[in-house]
N, C-alpha and C. Protein backbone atom coordinates (compact mmCIF):
# COMPACT_ATOMS: atom_id res chain seq x y z
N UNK A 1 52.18 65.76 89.11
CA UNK A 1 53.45 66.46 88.93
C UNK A 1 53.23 67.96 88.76
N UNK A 2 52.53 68.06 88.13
CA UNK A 2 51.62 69.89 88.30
C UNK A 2 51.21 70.83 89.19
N UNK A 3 50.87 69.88 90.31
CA UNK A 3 50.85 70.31 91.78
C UNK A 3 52.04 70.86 92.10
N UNK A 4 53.27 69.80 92.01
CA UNK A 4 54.25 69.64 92.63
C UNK A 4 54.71 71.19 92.07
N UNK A 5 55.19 71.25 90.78
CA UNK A 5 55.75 72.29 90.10
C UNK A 5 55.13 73.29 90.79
N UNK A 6 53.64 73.58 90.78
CA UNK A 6 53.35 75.00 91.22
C UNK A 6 53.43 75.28 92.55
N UNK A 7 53.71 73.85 93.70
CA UNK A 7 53.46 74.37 94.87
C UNK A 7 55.16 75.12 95.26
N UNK A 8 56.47 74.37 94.22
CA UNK A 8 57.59 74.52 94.22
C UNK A 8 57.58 76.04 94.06
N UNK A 9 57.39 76.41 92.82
CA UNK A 9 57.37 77.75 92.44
C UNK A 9 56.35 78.77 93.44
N UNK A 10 55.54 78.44 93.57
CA UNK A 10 54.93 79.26 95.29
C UNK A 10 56.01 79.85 96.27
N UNK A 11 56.35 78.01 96.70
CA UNK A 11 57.50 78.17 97.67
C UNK A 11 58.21 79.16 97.76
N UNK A 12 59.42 78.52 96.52
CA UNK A 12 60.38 79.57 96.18
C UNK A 12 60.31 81.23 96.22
N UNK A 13 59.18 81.33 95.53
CA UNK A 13 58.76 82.88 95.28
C UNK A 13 58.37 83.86 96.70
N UNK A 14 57.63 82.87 97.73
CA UNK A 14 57.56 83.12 98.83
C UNK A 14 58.64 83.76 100.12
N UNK A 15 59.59 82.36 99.88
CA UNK A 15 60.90 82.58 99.98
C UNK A 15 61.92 83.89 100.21
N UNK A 16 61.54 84.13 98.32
CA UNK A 16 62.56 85.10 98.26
C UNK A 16 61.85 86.52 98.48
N UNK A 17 60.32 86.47 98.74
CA UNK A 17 59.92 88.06 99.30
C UNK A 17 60.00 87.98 100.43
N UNK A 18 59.60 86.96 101.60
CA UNK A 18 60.47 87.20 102.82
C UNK A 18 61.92 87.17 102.99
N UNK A 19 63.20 86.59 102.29
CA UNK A 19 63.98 87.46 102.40
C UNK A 19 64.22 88.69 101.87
N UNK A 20 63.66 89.30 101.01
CA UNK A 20 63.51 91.04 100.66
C UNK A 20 62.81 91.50 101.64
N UNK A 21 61.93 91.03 102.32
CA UNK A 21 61.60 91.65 103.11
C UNK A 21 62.19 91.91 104.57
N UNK A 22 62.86 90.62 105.01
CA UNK A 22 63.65 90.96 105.82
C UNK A 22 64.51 91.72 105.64
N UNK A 23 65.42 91.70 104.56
CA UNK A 23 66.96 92.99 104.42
C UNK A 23 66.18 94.27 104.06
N UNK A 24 64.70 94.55 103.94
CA UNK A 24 64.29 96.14 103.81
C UNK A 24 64.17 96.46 105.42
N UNK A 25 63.50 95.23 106.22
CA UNK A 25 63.29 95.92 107.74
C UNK A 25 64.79 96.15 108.38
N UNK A 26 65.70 95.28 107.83
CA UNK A 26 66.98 95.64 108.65
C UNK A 26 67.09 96.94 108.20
N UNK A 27 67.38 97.17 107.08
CA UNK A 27 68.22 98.46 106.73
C UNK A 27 67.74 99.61 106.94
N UNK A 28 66.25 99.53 107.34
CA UNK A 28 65.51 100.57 107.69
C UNK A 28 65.60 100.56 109.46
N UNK A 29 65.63 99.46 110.17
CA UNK A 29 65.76 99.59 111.22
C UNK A 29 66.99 99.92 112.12
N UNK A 30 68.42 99.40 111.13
CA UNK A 30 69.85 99.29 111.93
C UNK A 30 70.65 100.79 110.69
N UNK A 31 70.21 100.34 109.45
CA UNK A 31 71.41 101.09 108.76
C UNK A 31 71.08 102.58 108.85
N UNK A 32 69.73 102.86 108.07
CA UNK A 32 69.30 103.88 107.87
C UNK A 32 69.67 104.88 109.69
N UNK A 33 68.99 104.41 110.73
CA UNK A 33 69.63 105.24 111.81
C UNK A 33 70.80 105.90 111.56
N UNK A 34 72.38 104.40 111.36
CA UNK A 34 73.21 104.87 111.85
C UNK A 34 73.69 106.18 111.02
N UNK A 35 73.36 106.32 109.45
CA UNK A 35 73.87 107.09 108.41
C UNK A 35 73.00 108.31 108.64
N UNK A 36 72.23 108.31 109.17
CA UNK A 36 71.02 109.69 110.20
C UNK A 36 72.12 110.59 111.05
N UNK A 37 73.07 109.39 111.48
CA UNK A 37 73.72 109.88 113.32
C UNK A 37 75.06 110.52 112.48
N UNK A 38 75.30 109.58 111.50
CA UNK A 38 76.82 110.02 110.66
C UNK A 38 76.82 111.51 110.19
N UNK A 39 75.42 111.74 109.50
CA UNK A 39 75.04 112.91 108.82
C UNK A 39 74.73 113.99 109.56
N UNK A 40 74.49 113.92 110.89
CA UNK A 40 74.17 115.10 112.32
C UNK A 40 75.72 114.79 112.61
N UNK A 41 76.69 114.16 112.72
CA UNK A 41 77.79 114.42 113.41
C UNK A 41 78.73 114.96 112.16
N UNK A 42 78.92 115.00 111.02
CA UNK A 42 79.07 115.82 109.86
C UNK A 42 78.74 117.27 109.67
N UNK A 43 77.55 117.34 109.79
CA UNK A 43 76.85 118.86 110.05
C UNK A 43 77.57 119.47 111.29
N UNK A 44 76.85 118.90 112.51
CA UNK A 44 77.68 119.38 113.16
C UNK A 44 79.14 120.16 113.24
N UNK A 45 80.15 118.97 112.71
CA UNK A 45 81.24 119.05 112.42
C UNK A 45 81.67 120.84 111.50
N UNK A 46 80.82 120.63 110.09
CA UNK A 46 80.75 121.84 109.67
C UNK A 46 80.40 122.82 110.12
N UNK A 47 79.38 123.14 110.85
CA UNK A 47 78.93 124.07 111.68
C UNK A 47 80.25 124.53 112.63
N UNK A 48 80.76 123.92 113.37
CA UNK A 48 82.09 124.07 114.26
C UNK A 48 83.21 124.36 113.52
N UNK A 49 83.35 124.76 112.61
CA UNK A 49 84.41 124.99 111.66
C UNK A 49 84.06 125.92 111.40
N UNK A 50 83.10 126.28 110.65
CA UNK A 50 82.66 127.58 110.02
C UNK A 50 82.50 128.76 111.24
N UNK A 51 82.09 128.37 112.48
CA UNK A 51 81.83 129.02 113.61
C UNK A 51 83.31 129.34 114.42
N UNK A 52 84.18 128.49 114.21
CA UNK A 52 85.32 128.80 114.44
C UNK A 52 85.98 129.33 113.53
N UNK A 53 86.57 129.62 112.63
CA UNK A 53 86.65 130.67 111.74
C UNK A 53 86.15 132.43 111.35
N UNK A 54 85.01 132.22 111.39
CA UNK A 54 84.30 133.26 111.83
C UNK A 54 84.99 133.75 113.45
N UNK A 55 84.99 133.08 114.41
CA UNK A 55 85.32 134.00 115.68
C UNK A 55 87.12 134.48 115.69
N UNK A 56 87.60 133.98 114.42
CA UNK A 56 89.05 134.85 114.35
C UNK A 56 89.05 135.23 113.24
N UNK A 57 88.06 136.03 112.68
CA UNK A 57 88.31 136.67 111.82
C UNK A 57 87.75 138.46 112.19
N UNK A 58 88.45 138.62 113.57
CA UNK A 58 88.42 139.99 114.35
C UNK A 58 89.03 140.93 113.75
């Protein structure tokens, strides 16, 4: 029964670092990009504002 318990608790523990490990490769592979692309089209955004402003203030 000692076996059993520790091979359970292995398992489990195993388990749950491949799923942590899977939701770190997603979020590094899908999320992290898209909030990269959000944050250049933001900047951007500011940049074009401030640059437009500036050209009527003749």
């Amino acid at each position: 029964m000692k076996h059993f318990t520790n091979g359970l608790i292995v398992g489990v523990l195993g388990t749950v670092a491949a799923g942590l490990g899977a939701l770190l490769t997603f979020k590094k592979s899908v999320v992290d990009p898209i909030e990269d692309q959000e944050q250049k089209f933001e900047d951007n955004r500011k940049r074009a504002m401030r640059k437009s402003r500036a050209a009527h203030h003749g």
